[in-house]
Every structure is written in structure tokens, then in C-alpha cells.
PDB file of N, CA and C in Angstrom:
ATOM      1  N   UNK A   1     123.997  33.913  72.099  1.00  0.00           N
ATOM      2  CA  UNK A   1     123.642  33.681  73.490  1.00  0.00           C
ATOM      3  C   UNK A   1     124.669  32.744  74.103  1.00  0.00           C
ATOM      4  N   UNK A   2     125.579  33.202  75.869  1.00  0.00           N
ATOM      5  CA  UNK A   2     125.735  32.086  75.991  1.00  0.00           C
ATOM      6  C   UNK A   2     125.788  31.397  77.433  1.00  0.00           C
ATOM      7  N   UNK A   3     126.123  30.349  77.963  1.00  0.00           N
ATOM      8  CA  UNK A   3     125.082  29.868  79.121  1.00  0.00           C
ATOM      9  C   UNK A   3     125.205  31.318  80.324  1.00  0.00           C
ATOM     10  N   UNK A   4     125.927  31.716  80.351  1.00  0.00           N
ATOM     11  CA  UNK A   4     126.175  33.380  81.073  1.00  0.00           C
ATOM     12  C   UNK A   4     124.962  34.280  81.232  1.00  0.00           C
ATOM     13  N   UNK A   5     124.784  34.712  79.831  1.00  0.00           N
ATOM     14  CA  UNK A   5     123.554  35.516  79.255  1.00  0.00           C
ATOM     15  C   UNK A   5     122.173  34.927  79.652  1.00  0.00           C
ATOM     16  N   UNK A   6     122.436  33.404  79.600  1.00  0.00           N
ATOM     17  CA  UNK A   6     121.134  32.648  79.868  1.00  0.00           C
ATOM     18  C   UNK A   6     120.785  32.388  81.072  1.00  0.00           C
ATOM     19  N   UNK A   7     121.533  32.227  82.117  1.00  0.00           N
ATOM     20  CA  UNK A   7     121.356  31.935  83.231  1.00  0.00           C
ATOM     21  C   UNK A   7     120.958  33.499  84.175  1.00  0.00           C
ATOM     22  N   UNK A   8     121.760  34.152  83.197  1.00  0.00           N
ATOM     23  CA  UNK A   8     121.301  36.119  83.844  1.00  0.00           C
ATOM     24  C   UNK A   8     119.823  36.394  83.332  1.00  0.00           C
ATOM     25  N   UNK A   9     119.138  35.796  82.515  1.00  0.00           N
ATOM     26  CA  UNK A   9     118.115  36.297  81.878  1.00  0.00           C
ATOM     27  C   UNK A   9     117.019  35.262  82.886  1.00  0.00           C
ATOM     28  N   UNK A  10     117.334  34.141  83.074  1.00  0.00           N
ATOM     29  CA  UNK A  10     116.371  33.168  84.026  1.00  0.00           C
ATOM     30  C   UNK A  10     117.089  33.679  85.425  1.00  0.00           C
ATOM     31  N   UNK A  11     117.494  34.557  85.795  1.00  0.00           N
ATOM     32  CA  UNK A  11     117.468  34.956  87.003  1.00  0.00           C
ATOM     33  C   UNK A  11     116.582  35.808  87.091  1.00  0.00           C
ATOM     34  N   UNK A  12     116.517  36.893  86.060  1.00  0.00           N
ATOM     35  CA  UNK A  12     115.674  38.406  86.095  1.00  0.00           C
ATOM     36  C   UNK A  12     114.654  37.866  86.193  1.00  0.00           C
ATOM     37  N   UNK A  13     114.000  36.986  85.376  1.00  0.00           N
ATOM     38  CA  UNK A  13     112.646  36.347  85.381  1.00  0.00           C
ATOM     39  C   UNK A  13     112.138  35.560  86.456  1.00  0.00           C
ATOM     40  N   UNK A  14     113.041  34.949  87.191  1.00  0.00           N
ATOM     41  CA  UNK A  14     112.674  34.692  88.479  1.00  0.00           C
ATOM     42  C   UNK A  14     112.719  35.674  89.625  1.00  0.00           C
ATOM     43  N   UNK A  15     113.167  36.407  89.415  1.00  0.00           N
ATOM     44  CA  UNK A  15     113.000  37.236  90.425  1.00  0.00           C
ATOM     45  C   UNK A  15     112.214  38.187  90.360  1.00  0.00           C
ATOM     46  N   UNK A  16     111.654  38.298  88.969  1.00  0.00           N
ATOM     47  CA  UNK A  16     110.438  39.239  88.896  1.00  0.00           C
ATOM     48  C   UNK A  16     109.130  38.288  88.937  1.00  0.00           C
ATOM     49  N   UNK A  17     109.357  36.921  89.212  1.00  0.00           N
ATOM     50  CA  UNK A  17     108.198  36.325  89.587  1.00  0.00           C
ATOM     51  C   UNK A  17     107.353  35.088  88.983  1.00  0.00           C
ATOM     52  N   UNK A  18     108.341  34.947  87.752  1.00  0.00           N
ATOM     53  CA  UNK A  18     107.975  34.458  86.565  1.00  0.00           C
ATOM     54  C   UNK A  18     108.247  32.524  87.651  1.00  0.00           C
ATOM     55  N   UNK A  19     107.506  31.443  86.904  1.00  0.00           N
ATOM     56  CA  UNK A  19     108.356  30.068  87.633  1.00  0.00           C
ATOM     57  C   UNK A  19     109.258  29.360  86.615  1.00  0.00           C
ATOM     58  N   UNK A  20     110.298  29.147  86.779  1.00  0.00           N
ATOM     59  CA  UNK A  20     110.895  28.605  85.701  1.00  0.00           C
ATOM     60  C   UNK A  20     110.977  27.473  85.874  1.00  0.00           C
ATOM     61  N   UNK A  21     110.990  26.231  84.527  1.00  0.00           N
ATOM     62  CA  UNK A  21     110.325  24.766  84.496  1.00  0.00           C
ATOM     63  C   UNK A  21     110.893  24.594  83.328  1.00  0.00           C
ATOM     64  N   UNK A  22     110.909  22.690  82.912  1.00  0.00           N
ATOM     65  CA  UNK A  22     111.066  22.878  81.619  1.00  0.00           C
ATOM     66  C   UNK A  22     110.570  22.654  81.100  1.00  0.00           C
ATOM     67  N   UNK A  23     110.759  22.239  79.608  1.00  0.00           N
ATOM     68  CA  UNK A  23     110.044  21.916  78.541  1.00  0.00           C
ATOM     69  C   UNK A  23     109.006  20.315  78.705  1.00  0.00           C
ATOM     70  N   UNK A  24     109.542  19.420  79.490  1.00  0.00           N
ATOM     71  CA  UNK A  24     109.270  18.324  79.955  1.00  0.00           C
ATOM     72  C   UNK A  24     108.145  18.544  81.093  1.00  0.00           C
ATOM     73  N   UNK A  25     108.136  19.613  82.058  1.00  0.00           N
ATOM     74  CA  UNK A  25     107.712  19.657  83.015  1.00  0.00           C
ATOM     75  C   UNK A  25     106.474  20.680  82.692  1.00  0.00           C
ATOM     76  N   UNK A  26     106.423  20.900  81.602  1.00  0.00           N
ATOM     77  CA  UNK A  26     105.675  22.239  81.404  1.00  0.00           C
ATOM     78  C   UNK A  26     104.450  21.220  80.538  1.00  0.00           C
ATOM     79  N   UNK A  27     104.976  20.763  80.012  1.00  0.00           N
ATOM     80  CA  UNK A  27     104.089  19.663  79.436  1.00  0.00           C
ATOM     81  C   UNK A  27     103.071  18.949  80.056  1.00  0.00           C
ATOM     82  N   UNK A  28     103.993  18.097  81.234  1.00  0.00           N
ATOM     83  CA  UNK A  28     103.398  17.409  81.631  1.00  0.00           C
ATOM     84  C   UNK A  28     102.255  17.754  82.868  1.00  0.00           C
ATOM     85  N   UNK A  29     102.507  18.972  83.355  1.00  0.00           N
ATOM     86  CA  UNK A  29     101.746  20.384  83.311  1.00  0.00           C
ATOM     87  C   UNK A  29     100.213  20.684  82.978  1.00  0.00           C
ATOM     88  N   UNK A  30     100.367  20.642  81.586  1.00  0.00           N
ATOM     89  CA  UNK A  30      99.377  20.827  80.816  1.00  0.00           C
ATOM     90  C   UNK A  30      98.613  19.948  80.240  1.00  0.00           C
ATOM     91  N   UNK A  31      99.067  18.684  80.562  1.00  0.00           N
ATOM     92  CA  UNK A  31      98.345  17.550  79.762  1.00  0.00           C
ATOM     93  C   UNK A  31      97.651  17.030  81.156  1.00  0.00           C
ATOM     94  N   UNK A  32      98.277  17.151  82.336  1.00  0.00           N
ATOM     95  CA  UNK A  32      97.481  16.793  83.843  1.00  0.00           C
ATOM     96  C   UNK A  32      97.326  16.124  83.808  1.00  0.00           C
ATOM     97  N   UNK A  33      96.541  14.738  83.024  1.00  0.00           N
ATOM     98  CA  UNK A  33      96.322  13.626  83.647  1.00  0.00           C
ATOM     99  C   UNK A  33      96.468  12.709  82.054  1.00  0.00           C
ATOM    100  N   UNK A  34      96.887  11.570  81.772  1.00  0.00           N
ATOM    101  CA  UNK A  34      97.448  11.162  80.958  1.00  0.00           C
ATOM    102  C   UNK A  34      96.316   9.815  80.463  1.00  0.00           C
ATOM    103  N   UNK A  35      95.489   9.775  81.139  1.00  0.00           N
ATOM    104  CA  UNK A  35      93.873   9.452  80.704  1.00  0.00           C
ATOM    105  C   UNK A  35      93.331  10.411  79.930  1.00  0.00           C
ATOM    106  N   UNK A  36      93.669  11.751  79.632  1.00  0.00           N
ATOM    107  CA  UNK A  36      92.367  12.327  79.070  1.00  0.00           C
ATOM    108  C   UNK A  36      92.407  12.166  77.407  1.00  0.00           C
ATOM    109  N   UNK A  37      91.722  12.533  76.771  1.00  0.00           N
ATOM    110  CA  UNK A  37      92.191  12.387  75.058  1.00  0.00           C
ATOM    111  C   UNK A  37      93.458  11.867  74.354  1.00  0.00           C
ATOM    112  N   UNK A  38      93.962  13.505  74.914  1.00  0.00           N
ATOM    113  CA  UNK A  38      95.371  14.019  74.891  1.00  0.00           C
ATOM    114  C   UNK A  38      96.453  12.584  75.070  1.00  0.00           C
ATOM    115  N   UNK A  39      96.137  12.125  76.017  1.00  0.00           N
ATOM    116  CA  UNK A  39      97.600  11.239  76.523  1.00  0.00           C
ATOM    117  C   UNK A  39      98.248  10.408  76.303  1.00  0.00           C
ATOM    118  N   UNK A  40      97.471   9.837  75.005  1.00  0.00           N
ATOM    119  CA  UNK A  40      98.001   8.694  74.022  1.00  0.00           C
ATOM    120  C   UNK A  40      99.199   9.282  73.214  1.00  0.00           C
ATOM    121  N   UNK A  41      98.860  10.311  72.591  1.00  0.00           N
ATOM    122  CA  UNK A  41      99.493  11.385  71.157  1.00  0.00           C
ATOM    123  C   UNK A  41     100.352  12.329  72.177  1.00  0.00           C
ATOM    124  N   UNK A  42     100.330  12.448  73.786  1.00  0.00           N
ATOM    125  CA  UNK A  42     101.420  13.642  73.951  1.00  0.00           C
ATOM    126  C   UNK A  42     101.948  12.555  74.463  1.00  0.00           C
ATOM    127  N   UNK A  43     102.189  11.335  75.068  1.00  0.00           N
ATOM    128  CA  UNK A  43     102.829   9.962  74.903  1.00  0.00           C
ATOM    129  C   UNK A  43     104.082   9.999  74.067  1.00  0.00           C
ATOM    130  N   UNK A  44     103.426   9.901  72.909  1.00  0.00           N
ATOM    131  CA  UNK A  44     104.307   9.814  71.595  1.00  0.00           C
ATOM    132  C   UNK A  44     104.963  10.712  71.486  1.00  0.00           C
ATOM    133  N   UNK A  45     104.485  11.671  71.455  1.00  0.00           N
ATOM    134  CA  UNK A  45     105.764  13.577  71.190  1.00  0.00           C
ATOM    135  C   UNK A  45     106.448  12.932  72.551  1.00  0.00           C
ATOM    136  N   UNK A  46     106.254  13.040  73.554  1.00  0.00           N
ATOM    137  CA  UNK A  46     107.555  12.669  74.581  1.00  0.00           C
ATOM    138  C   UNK A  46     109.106  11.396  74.173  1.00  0.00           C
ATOM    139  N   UNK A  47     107.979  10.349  73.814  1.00  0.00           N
ATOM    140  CA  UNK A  47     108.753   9.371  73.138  1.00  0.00           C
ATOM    141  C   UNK A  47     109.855  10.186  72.031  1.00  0.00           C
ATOM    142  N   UNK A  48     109.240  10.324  71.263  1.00  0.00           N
ATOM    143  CA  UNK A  48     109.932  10.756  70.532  1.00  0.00           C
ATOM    144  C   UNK A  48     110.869  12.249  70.595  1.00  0.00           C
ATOM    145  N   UNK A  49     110.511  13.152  71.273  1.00  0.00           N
ATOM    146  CA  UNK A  49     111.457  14.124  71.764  1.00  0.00           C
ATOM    147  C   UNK A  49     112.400  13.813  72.821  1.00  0.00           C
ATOM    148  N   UNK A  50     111.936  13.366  73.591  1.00  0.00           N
ATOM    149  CA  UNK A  50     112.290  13.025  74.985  1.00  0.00           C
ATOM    150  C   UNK A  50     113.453  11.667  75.402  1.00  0.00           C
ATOM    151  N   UNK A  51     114.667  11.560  74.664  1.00  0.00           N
ATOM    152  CA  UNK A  51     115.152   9.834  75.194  1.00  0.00           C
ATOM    153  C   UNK A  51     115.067   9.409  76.070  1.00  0.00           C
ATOM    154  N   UNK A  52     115.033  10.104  77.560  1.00  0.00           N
ATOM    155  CA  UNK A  52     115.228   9.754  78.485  1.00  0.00           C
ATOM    156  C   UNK A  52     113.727   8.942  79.226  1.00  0.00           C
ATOM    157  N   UNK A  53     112.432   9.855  78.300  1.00  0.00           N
ATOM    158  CA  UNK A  53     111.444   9.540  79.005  1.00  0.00           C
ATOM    159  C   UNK A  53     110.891   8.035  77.818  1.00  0.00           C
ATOM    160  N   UNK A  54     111.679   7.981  76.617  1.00  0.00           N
ATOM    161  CA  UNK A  54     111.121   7.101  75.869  1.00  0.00           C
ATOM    162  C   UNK A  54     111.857   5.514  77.175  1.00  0.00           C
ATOM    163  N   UNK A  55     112.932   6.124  77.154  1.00  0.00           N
ATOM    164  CA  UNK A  55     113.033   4.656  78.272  1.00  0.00           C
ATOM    165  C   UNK A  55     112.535   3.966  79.302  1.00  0.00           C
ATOM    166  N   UNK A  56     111.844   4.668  80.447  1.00  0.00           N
ATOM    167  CA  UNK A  56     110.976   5.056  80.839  1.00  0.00           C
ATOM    168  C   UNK A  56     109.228   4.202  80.147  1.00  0.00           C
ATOM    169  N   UNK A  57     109.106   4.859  79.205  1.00  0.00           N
ATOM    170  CA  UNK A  57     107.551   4.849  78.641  1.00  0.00           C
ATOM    171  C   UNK A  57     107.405   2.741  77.947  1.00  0.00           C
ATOM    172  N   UNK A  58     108.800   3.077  77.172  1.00  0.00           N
ATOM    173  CA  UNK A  58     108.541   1.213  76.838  1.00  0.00           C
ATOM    174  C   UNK A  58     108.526   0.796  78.271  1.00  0.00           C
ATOM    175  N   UNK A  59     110.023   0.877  79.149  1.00  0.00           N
ATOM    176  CA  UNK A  59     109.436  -0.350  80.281  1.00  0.00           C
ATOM    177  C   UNK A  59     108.565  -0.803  80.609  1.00  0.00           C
ATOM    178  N   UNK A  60     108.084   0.601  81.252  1.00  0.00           N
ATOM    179  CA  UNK A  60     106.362   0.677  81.763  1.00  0.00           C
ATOM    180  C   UNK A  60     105.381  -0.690  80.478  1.00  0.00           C
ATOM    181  N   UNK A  61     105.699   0.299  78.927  1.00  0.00           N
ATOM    182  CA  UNK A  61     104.653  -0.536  78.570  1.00  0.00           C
ATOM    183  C   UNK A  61     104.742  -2.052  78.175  1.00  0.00           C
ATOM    184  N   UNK A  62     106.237  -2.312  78.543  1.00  0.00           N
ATOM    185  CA  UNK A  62     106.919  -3.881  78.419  1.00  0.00           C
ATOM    186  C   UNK A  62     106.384  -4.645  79.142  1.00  0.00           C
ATOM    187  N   UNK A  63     106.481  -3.940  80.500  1.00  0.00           N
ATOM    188  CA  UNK A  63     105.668  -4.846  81.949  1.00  0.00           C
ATOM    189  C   UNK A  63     104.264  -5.044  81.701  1.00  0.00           C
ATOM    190  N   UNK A  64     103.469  -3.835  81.138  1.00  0.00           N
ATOM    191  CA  UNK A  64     102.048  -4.007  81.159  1.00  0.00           C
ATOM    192  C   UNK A  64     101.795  -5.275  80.002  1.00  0.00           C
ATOM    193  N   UNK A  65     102.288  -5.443  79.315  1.00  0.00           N
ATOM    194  CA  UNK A  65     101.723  -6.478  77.895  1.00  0.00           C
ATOM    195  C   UNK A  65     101.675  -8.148  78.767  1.00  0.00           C
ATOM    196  N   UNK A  66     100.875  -8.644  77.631  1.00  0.00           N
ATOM    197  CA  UNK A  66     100.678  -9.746  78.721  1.00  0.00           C
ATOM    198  C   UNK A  66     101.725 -11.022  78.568  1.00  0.00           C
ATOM    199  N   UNK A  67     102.163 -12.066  79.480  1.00  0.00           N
ATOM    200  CA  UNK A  67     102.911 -13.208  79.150  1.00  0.00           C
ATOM    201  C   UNK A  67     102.787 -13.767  77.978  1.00  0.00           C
ATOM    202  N   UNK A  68     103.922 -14.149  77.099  1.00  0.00           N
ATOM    203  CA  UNK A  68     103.064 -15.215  76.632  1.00  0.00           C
ATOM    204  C   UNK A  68     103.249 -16.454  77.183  1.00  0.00           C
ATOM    205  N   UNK A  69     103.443 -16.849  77.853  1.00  0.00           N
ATOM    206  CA  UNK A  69     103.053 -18.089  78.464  1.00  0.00           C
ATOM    207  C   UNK A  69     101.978 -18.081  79.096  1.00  0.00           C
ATOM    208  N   UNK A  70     101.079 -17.043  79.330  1.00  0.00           N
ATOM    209  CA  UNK A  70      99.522 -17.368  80.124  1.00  0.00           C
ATOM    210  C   UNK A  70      99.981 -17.610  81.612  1.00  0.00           C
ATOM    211  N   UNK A  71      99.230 -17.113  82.331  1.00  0.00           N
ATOM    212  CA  UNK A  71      98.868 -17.093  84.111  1.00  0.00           C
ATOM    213  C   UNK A  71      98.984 -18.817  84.379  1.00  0.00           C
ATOM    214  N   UNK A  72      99.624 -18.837  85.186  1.00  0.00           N
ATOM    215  CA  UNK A  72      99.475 -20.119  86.046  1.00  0.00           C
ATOM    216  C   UNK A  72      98.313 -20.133  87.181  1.00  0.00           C
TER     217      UNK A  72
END
């Protein structure tokens, strides 16, 4: 296969109707809301598949942890 073939084959499919998305987006898709069961453990598969979103996922959970110096 090569990006030629691939980009001709996600054309046919879009134009016959299909939506094309990715692997990231298709996910996050299907998991809908990141409260439910699911969102702890598809968390982690992102982390870990995903570099871009693991950077992303610590910040977030860097900011949330608490001081340690305690609230003034």
C-alpha cells in the first residue's frame, strides 16, 4: 500500500458516504462521556497509545492534585 492507494481508497469511501475519522476520534466517539465506567481504563489505552494525548492527560492531572503546601 502506498499513501497514493490510500488516499484513493478514503476518497471512494467518502464519496460513497462512509465518514472518515480517526482512530483517536473514533474512540473518543464511543466512549462519549469520560465519567462513565469506561473512562478511567480508555484513559489509560490513550495514554499509552496516544503521545500526544498522554501530554495532555498528565497536565490536566498535574493541575488537579492538590498543593502541597495547603490553601492559604
Amino acid at each position: 500500500m502506498s499513501p497514493d492507494v490510500q488516499s484513493a481508497a478514503i476518497m471512494r469511501m467518502a464519496n460513497a458516504g462512509a465518514t472518515i475519522g480517526t482512530r483517536f476520534g473514533i474512540s473518543c466517539e464511543l466512549l462519549y462521556d469520560w465519567r462513565n465506567p469506561g473512562g478511567p481504563g480508555s484513559a489509560q489505552l490513550f495514554v499509552e497509545h496516544f503521545p500526544r494525548y498522554a501530554k495532555i492527560y498528565n497536565s490536566h492531572k498535574a493541575q488537579q492534585a492538590p498543593s502541597a503546601g495547603g490553601s492559604r
